[in-house]
PDB file of N, CA and C in Angstrom:
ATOM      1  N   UNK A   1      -2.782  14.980  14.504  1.00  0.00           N
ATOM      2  CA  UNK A   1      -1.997  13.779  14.676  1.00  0.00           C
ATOM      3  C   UNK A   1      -0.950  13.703  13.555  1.00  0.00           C
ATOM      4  N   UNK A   2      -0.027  13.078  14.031  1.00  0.00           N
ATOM      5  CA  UNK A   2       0.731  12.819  12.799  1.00  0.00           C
ATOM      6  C   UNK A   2       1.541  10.774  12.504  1.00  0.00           C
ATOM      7  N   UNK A   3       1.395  10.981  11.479  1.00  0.00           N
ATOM      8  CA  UNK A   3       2.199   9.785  11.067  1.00  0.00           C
ATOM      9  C   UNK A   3       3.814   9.503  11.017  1.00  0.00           C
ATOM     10  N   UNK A   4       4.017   8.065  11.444  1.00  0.00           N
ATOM     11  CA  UNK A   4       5.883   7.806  10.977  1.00  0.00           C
ATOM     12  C   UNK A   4       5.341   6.662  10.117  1.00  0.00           C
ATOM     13  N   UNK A   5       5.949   6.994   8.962  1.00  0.00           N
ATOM     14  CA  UNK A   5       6.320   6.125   7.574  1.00  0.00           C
ATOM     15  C   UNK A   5       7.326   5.269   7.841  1.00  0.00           C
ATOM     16  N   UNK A   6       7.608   4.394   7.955  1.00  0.00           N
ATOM     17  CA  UNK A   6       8.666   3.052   7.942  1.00  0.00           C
ATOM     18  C   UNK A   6       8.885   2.374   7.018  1.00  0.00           C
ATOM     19  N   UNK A   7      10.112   2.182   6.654  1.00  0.00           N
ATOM     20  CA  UNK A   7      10.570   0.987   5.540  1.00  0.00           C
ATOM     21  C   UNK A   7      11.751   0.607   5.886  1.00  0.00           C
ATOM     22  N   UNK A   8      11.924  -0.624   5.800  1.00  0.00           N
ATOM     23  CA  UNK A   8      13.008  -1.294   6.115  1.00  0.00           C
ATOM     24  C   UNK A   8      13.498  -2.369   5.549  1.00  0.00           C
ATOM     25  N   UNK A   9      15.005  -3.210   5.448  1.00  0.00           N
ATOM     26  CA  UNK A   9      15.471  -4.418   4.923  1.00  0.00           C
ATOM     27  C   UNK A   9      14.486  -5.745   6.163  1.00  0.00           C
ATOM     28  N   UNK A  10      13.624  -6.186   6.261  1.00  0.00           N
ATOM     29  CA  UNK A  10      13.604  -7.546   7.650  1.00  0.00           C
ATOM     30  C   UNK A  10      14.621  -8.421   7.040  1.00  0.00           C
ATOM     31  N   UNK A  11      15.060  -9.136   7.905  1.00  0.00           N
ATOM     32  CA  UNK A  11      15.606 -10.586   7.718  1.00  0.00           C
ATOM     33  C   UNK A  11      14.720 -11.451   6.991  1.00  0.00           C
ATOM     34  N   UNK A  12      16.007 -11.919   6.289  1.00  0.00           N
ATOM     35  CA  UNK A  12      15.098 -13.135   5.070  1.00  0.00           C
ATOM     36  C   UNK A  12      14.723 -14.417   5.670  1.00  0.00           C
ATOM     37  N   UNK A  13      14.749 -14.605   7.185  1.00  0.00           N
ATOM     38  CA  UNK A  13      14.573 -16.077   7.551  1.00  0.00           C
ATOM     39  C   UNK A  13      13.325 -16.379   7.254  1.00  0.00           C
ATOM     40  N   UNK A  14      12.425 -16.176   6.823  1.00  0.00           N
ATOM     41  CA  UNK A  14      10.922 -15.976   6.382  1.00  0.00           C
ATOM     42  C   UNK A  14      10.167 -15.617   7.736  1.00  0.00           C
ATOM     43  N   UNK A  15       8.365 -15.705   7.180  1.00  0.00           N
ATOM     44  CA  UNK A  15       7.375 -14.838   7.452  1.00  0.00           C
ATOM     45  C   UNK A  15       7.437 -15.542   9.190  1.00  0.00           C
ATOM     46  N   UNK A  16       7.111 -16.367   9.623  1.00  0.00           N
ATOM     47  CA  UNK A  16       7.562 -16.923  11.292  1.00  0.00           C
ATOM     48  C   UNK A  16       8.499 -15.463  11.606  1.00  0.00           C
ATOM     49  N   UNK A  17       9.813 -15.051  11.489  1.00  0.00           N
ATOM     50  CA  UNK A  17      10.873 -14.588  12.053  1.00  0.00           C
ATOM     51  C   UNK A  17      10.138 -12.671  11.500  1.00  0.00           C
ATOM     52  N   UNK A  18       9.667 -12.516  10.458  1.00  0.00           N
ATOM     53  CA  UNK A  18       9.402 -11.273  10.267  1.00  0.00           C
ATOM     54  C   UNK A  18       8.166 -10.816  10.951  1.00  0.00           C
ATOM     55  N   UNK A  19       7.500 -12.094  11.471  1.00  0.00           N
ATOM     56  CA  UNK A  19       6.291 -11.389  12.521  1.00  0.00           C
ATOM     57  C   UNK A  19       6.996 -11.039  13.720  1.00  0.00           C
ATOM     58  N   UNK A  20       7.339 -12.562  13.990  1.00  0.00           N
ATOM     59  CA  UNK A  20       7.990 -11.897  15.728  1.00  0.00           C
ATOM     60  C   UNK A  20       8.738 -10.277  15.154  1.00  0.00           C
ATOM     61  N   UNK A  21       9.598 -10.346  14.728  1.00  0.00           N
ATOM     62  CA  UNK A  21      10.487  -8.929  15.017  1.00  0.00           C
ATOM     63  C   UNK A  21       9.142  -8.196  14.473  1.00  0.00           C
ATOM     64  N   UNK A  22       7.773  -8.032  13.871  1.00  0.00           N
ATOM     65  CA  UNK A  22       7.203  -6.814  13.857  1.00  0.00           C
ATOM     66  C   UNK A  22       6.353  -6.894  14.701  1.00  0.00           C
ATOM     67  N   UNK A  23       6.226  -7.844  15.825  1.00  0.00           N
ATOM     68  CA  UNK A  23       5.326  -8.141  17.088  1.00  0.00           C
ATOM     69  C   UNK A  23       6.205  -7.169  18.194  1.00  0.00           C
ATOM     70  N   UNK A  24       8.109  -7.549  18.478  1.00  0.00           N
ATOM     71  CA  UNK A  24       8.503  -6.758  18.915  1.00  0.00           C
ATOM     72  C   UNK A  24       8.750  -5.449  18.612  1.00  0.00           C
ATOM     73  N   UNK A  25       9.272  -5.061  17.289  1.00  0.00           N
ATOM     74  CA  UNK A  25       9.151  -3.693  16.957  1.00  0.00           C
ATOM     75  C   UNK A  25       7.387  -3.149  17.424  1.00  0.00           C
ATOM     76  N   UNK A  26       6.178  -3.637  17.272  1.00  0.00           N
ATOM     77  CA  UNK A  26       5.287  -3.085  17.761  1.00  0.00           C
ATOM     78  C   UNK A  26       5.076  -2.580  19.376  1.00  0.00           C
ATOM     79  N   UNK A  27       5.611  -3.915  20.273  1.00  0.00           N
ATOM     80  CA  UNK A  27       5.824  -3.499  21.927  1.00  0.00           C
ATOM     81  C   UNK A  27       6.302  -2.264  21.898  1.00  0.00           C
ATOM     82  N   UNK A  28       7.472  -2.737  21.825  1.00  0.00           N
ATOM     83  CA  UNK A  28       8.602  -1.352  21.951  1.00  0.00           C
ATOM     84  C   UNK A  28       8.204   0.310  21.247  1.00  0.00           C
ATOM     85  N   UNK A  29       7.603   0.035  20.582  1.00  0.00           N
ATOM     86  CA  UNK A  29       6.784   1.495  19.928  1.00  0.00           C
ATOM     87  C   UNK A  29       5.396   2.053  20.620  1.00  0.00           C
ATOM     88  N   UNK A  30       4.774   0.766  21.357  1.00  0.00           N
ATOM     89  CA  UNK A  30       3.991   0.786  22.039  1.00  0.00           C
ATOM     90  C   UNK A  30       4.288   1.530  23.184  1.00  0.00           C
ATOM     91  N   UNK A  31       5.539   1.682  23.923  1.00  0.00           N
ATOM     92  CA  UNK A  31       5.444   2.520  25.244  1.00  0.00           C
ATOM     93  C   UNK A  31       6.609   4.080  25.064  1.00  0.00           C
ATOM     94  N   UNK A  32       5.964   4.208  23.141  1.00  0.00           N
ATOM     95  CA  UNK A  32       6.687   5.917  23.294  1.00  0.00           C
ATOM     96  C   UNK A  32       6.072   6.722  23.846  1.00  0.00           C
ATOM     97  N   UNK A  33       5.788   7.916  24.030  1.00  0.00           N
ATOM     98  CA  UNK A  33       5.380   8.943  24.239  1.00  0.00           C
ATOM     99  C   UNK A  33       4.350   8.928  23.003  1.00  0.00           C
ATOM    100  N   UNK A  34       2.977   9.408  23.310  1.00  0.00           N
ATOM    101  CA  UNK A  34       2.461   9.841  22.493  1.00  0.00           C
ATOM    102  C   UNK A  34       1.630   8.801  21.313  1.00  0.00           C
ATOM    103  N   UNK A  35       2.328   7.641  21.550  1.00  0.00           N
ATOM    104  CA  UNK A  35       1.743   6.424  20.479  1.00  0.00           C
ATOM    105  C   UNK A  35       0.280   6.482  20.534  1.00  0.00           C
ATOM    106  N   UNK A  36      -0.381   6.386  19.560  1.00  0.00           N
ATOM    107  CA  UNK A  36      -1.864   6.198  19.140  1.00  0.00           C
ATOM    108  C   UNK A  36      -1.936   4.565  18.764  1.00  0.00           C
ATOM    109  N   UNK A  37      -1.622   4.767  17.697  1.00  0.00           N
ATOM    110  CA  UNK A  37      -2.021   3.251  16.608  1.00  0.00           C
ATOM    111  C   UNK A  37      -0.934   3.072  15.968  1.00  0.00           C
ATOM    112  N   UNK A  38      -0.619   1.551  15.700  1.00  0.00           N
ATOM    113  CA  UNK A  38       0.102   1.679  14.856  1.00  0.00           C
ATOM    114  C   UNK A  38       0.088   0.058  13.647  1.00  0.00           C
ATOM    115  N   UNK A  39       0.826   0.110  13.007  1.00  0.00           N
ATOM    116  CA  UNK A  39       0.449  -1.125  11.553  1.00  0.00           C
ATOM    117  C   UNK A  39       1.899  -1.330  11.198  1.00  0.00           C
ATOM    118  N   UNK A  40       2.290  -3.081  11.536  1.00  0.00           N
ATOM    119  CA  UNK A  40       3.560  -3.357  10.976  1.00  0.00           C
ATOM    120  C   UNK A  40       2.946  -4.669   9.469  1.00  0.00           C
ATOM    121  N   UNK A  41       3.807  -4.748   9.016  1.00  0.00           N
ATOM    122  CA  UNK A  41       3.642  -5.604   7.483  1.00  0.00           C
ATOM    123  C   UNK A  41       4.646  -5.634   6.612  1.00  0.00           C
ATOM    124  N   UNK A  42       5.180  -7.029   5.926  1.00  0.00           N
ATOM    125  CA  UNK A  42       5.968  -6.963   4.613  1.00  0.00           C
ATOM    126  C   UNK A  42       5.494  -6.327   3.519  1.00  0.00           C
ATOM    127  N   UNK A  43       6.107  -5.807   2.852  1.00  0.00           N
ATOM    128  CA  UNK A  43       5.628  -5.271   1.002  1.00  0.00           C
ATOM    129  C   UNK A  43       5.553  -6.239   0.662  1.00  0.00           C
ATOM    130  N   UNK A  44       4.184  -6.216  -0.276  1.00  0.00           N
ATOM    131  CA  UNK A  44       3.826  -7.087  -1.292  1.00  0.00           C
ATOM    132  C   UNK A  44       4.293  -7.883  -2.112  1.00  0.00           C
ATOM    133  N   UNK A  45       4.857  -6.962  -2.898  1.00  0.00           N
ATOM    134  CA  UNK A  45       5.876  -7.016  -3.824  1.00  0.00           C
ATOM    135  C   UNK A  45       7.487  -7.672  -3.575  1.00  0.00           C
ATOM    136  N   UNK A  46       7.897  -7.671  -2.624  1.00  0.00           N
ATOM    137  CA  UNK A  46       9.176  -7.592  -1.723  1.00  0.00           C
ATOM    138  C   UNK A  46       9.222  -7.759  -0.683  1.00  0.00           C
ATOM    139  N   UNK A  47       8.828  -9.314  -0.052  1.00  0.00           N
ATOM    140  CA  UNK A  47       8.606  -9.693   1.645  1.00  0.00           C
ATOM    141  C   UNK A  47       9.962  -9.266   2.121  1.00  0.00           C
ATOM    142  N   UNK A  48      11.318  -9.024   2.150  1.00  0.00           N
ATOM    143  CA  UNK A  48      12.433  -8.644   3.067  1.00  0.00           C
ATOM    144  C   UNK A  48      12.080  -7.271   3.034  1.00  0.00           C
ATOM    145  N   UNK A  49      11.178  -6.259   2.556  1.00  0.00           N
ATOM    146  CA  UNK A  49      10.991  -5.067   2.812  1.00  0.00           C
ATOM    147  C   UNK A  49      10.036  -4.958   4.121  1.00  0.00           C
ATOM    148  N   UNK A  50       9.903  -4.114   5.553  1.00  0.00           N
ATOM    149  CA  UNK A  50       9.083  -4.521   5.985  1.00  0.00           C
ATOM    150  C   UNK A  50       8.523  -2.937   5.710  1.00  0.00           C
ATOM    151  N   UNK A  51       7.310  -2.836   6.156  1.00  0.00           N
ATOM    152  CA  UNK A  51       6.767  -1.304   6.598  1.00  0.00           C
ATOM    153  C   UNK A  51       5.845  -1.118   8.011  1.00  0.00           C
ATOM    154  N   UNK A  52       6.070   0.336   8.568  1.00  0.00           N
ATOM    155  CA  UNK A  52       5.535   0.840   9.471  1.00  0.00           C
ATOM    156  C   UNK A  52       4.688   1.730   9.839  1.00  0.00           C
ATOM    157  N   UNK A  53       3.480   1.942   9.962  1.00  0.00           N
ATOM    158  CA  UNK A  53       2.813   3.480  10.349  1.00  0.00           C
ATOM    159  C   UNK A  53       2.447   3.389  11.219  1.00  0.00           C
ATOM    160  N   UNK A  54       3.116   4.323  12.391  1.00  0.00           N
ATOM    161  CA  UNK A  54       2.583   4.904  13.505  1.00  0.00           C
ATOM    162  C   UNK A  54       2.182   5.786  13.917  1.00  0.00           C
ATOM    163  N   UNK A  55       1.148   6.292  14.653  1.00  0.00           N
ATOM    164  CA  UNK A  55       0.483   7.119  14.580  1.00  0.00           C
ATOM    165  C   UNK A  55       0.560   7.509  15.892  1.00  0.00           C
ATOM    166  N   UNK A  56       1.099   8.857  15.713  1.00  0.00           N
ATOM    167  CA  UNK A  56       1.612   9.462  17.031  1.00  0.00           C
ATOM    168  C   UNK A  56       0.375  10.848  17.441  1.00  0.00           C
ATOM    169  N   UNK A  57       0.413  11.540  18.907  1.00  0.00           N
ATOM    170  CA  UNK A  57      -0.754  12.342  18.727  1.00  0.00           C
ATOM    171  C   UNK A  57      -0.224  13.805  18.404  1.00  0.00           C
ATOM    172  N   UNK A  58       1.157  14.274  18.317  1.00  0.00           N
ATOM    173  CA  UNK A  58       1.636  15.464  18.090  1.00  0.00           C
ATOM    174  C   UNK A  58       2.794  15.396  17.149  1.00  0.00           C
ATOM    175  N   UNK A  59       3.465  16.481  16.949  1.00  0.00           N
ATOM    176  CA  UNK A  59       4.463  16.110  16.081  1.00  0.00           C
ATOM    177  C   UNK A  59       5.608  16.068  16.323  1.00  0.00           C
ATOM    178  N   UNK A  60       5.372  16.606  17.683  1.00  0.00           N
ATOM    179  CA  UNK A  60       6.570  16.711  19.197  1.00  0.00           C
ATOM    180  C   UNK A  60       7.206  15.453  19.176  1.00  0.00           C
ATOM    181  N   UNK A  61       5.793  14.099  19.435  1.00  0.00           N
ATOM    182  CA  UNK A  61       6.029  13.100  19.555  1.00  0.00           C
ATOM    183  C   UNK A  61       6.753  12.193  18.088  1.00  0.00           C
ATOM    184  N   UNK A  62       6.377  12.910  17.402  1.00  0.00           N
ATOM    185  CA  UNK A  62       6.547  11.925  16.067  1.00  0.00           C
ATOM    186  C   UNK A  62       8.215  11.997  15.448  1.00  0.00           C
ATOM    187  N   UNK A  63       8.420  13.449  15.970  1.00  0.00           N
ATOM    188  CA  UNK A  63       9.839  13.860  15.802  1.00  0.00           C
ATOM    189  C   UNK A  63      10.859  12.966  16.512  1.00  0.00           C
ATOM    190  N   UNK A  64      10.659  12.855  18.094  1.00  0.00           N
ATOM    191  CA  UNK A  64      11.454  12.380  18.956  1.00  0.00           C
ATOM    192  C   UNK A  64      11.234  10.670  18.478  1.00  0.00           C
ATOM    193  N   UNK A  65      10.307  10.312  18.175  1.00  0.00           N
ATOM    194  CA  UNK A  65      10.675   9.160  17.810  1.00  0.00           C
ATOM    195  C   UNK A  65      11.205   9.143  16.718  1.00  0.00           C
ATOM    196  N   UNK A  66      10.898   9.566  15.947  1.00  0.00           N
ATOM    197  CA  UNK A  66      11.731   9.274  14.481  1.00  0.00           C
ATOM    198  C   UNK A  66      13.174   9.682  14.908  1.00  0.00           C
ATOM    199  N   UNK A  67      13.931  10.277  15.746  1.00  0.00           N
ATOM    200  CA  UNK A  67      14.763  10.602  15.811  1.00  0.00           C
ATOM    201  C   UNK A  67      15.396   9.514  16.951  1.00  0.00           C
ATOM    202  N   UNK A  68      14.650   8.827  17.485  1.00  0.00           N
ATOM    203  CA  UNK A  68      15.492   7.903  18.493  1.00  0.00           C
ATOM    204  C   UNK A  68      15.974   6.833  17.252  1.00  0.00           C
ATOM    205  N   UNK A  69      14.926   6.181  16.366  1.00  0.00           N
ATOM    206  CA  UNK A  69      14.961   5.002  15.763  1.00  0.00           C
ATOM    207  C   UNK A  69      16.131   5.339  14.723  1.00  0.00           C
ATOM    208  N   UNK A  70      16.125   6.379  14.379  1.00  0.00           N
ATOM    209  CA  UNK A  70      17.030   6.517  13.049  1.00  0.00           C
ATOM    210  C   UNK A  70      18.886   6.416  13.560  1.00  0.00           C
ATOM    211  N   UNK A  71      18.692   7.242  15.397  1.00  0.00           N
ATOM    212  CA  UNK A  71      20.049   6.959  16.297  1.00  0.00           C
ATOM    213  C   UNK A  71      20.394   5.500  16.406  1.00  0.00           C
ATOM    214  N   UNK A  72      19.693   4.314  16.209  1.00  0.00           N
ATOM    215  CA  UNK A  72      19.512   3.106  16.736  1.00  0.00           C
ATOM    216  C   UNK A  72      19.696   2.242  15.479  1.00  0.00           C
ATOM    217  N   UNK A  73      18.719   2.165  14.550  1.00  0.00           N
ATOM    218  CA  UNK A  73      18.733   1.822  13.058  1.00  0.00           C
ATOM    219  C   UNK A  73      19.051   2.038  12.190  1.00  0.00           C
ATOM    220  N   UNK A  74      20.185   1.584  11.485  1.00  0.00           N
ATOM    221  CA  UNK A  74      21.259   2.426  10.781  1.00  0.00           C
ATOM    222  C   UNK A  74      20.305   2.162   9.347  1.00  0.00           C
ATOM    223  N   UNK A  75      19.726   1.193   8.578  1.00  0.00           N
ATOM    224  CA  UNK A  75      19.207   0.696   7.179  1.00  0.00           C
ATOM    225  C   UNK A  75      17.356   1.231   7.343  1.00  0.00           C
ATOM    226  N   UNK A  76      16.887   2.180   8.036  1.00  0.00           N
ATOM    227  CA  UNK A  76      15.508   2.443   7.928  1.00  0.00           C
ATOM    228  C   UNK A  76      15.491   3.693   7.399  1.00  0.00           C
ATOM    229  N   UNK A  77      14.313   3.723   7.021  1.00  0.00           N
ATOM    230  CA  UNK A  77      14.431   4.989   5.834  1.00  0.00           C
ATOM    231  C   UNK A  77      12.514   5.454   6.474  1.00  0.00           C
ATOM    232  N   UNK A  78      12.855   7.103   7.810  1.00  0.00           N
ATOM    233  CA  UNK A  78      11.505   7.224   8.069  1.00  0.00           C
ATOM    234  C   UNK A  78      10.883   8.571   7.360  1.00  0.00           C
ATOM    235  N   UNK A  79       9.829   9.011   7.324  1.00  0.00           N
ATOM    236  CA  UNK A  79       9.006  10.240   7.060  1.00  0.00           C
ATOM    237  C   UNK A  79       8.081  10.216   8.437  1.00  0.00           C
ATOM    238  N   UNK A  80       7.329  11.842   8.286  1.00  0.00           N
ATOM    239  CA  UNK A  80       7.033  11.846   9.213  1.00  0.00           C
ATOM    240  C   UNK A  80       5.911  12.741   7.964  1.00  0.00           C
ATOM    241  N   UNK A  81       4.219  12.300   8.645  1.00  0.00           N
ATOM    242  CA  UNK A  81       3.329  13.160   7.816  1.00  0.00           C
ATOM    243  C   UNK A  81       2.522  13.828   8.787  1.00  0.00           C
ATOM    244  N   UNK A  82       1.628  14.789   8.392  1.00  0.00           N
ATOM    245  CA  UNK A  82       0.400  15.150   9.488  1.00  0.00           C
ATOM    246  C   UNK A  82      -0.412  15.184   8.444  1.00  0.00           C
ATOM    247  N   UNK A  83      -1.501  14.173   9.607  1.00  0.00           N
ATOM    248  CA  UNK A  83      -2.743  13.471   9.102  1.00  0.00           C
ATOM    249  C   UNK A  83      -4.028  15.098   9.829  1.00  0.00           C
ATOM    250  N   UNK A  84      -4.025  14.841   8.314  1.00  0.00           N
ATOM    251  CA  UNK A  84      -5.396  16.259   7.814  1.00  0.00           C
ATOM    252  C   UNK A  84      -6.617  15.330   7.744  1.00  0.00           C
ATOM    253  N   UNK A  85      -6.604  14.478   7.263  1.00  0.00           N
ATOM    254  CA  UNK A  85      -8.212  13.923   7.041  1.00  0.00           C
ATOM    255  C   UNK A  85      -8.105  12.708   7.244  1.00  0.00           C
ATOM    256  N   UNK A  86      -9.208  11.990   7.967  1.00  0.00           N
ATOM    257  CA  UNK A  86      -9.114  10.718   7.734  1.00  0.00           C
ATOM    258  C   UNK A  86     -10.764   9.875   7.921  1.00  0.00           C
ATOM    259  N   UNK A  87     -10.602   8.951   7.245  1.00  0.00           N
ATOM    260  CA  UNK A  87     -12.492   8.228   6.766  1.00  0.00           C
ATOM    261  C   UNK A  87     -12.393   6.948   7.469  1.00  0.00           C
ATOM    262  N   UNK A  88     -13.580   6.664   7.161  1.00  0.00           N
ATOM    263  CA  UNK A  88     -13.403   5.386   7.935  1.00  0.00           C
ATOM    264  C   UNK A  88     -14.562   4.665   6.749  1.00  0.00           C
ATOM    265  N   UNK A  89     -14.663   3.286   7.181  1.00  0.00           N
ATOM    266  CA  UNK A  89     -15.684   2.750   6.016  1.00  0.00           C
ATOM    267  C   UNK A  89     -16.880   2.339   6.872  1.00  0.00           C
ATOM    268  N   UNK A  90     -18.220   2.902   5.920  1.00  0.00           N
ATOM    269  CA  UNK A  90     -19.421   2.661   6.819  1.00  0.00           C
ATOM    270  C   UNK A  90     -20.356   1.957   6.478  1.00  0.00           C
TER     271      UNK A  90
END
């Protein structure tokens, strides 16, 4: 599997306006090719920052998306990782 890393400017209208847009950015990621899971959220540190990990099942998939969003979104800044290990808590 592999991961897309997301970071972005959200709009400063506050936390109301930065869910919806990461409720819709989640739909819309929801019917790529290949989508597994995925996790939207502000930085901690810096609520107008937002972040993204999606978890795609190839890297086929992870490419073509990272490559639609970056055609579309001029201020996002993505990576793309492959997930080697992963735990869970028991």
């Amino acid at each position: 599997m592999y991961m897309v890393i997301g970071e972005q400017r959200m709009p400063g209208d506050g936390p109301e306006e930065q869910r919806a847009q990461f409720a819709h950015m989640a739909e819309v990621v929801r019917q790529s090719p290949g989508f597994v899971r995925g996790w939207w959220g502000p930085d901690h540190a810096d609520a107008e920052t937002g972040h993204a990990l999606v978890l795609f099942d190839s890297l086929e998939h992870a490419t073509e998306f990272t490559a639609t969003v970056e055609r579309y979104v001029s201020d996002v800044r993505l990576r793309v990782m492959a997930v080697d290990v992963t735990v869970n808590a028991e």
